[in-house]
Each structure stands twice: as structure tokens, then as C-alpha cells.
C-alpha atoms as a PDB file:
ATOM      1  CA  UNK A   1       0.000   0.000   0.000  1.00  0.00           C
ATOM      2  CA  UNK A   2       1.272   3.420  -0.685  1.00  0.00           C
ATOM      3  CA  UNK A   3       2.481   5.815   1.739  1.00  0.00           C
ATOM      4  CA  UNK A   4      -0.548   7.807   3.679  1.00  0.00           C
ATOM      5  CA  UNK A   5      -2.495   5.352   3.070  1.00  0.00           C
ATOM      6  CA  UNK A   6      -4.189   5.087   6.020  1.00  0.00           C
ATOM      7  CA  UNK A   7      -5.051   8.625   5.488  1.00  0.00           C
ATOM      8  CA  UNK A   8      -7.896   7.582   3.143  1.00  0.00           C
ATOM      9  CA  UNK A   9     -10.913   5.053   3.408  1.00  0.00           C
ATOM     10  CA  UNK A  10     -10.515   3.226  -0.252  1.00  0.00           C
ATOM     11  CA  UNK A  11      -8.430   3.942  -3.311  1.00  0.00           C
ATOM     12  CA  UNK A  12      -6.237   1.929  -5.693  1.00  0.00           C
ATOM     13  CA  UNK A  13      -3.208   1.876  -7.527  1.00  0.00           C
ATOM     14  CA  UNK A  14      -1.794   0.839 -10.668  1.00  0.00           C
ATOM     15  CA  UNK A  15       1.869  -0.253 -11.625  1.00  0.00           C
ATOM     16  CA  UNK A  16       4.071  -2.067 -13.668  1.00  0.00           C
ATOM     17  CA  UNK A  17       7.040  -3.839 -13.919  1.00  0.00           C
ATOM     18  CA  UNK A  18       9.559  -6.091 -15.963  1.00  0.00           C
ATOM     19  CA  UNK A  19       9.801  -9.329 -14.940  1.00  0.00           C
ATOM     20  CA  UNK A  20      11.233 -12.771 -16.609  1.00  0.00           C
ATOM     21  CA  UNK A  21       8.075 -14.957 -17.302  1.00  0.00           C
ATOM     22  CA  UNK A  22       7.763 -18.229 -18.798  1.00  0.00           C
ATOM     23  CA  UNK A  23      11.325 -17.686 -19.684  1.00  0.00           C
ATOM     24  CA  UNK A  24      10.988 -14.394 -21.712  1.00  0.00           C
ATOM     25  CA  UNK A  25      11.300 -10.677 -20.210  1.00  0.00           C
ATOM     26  CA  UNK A  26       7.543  -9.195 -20.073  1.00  0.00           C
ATOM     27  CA  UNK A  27       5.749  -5.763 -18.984  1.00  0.00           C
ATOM     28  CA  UNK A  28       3.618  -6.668 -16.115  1.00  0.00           C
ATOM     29  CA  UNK A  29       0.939  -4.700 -15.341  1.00  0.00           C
ATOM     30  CA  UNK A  30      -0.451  -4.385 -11.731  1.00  0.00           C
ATOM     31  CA  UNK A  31      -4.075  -2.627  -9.952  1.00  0.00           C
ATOM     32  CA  UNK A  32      -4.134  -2.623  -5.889  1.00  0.00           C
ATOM     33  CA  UNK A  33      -6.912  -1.380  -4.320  1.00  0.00           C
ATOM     34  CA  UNK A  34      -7.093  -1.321  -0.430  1.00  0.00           C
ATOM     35  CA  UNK A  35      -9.958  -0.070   1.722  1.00  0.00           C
ATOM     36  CA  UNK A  36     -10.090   0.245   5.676  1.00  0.00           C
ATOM     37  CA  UNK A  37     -12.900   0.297   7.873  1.00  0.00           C
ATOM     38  CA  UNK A  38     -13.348   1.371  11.795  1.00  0.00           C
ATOM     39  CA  UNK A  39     -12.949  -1.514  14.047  1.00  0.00           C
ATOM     40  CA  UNK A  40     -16.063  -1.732  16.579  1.00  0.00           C
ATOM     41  CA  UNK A  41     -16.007  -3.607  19.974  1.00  0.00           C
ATOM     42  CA  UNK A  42     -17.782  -6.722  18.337  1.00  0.00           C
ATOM     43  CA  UNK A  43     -15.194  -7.154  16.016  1.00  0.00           C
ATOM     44  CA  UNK A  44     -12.210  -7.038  18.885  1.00  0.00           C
ATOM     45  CA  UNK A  45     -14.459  -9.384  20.439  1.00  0.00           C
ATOM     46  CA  UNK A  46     -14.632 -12.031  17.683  1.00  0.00           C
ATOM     47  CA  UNK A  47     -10.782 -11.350  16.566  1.00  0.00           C
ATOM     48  CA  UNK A  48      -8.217 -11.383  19.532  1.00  0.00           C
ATOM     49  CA  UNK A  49      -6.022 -10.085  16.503  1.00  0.00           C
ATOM     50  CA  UNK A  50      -7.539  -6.459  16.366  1.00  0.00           C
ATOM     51  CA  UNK A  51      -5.918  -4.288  18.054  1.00  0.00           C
ATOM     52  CA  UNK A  52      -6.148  -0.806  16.170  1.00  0.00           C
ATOM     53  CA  UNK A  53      -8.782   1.274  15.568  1.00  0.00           C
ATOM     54  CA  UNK A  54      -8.786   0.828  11.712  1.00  0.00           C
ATOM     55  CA  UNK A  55      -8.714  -2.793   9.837  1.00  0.00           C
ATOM     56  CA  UNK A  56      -6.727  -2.338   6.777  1.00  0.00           C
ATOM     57  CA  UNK A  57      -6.583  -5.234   3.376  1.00  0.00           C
ATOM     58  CA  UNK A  58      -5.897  -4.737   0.278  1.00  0.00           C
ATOM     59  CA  UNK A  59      -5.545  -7.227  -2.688  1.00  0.00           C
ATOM     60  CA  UNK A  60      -3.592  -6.700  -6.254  1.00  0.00           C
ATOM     61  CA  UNK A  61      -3.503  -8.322  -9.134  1.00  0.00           C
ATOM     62  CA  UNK A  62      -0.925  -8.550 -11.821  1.00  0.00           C
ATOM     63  CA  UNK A  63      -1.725  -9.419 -15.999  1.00  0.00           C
ATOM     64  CA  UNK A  64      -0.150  -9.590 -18.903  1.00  0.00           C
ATOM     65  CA  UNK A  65      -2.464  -7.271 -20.323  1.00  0.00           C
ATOM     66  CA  UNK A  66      -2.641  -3.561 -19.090  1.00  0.00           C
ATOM     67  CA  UNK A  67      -6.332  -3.409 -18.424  1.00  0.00           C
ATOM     68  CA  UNK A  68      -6.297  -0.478 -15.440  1.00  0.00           C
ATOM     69  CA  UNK A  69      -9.586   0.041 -15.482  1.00  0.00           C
ATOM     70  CA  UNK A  70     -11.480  -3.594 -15.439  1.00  0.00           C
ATOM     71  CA  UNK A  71      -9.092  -4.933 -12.987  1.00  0.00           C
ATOM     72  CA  UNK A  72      -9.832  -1.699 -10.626  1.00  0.00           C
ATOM     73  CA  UNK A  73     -13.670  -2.329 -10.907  1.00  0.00           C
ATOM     74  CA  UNK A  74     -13.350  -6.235 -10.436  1.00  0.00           C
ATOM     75  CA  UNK A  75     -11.149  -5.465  -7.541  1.00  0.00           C
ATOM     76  CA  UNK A  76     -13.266  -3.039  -5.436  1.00  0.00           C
ATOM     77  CA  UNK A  77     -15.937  -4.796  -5.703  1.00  0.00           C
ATOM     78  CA  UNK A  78     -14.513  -8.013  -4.440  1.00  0.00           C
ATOM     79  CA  UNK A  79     -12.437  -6.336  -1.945  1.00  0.00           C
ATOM     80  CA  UNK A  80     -15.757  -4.548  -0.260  1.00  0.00           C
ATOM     81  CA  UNK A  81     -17.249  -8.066  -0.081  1.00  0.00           C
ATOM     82  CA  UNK A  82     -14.355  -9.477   1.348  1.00  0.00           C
ATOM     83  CA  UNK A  83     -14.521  -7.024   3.775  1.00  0.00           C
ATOM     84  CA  UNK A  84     -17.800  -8.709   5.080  1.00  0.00           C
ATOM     85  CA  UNK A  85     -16.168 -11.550   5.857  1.00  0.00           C
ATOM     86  CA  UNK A  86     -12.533 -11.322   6.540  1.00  0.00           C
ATOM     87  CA  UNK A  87     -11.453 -15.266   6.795  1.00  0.00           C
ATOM     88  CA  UNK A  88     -13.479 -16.336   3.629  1.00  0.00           C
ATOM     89  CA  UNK A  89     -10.486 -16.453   1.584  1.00  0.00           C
ATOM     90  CA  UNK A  90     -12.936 -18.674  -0.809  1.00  0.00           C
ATOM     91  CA  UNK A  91     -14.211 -15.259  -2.440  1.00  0.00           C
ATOM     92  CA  UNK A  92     -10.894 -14.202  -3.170  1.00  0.00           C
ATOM     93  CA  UNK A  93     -10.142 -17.991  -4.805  1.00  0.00           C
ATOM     94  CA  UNK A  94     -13.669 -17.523  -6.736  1.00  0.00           C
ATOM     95  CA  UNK A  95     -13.084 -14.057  -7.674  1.00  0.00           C
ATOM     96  CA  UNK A  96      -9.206 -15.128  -9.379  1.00  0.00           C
ATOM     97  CA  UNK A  97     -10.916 -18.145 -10.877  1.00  0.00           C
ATOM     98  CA  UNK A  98     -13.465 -15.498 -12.498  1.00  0.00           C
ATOM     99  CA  UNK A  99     -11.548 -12.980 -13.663  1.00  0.00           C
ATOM    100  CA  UNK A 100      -8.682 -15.460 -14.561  1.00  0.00           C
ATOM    101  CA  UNK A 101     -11.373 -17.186 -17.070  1.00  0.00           C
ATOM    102  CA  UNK A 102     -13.302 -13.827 -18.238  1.00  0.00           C
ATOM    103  CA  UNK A 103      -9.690 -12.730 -19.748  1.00  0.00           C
ATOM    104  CA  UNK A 104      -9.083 -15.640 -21.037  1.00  0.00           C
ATOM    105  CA  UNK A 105     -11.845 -16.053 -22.991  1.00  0.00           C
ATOM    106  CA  UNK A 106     -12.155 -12.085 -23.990  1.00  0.00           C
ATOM    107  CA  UNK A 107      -8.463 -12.307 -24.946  1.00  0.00           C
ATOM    108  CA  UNK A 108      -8.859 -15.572 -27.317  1.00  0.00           C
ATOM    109  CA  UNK A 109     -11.531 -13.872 -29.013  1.00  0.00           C
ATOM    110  CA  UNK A 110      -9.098 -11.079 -30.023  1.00  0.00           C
END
């Protein structure tokens, strides 16, 4: 997460990098989006873990393709669910599985 982020409620970034994949050197492009909410007694009280007044996640993902926008959309919506249920790392699975096969097929059709 960027620096001050705990300054804001939501907001995302995008990057990119060069990395060796598959054995050749590739642009990698990157959207993380992070959102925070304010922790109330019931949720110290389920989650020995919480200790500050703010819960903090954030999740990125990286493509081959540079498609900003679509991945920051698909992201903040699955990161605000998430949010509803903080151990149910099954949505993030599902959600990677989804997008994972959207691009795929959008990106054979090209």
C-alpha cells in the first residue's frame, strides 16, 4: 500500500514492472486497491487479533495485459465483499478463478 495510506478510506493503484516470465522478459501490469474500515467492539471481540482502531486489506492483481480500469472495478468490488467476511479467503479464490477465465476467454476472441 502506498504511503498515507491510512489517510484515506478506499483507493487503488496501478503499476508495472519487468519481470522474466515463462522464460521471456515481459511488462507486467499491476491494480491494488485497499480499503479500511473502523474496528467496533464486536469485532475485537470475535478477533483477539484487532488491536487498532482501523482494519486495513488490500488485494492486487498482476496481468499480462494492461487493463487499469477492469481490474480496478473487479477489484473493489470483491475487496468490499471481502470485507464482510474477513477469513473467507474462498471469495478471493472464486473471484481469481473469475476474472482469470473472463480474460481468457475475452483475450482468445481477439
Amino acid at each position: 500500500m502506498p504511503d498515507s495510506s491510512h489517510n484515506k478510506m478506499e483507493d487503488y493503484n496501478f503499476f508495472n514492472f519487468e519481470a522474466t516470465w515463462k522464460g521471456k522478459k515481459r511488462m507486467l501490469f499491476g491494480v491494488s486497491y485497499f480499503k479500511q474500515i473502523k474496528v467496533t467492539q464486536d469485532m475485537k471481540a470475535q478477533n483477539s487479533e484487532i488491536t487498532r482502531s482501523y482494519l486495513q486489506k488490500a488485494i492486487a492483481v498482476v496481468s499480462t495485459l494492461p487493463l487499469f480500469g477492469y481490474l480496478k472495478l473487479r477489484l473493489a468490488s470483491t475487496t468490499k465483499v471481502f470485507f464482510n467476511e474477513f477469513n473467507n479467503y474462498s471469495l478471493i479464490e472464486a473471484a481469481f478463478k473469475e476474472l482469470s477465465s473472463n480474460l481468457k476467454e475475452t483475450w482468445g476472441r481477439l
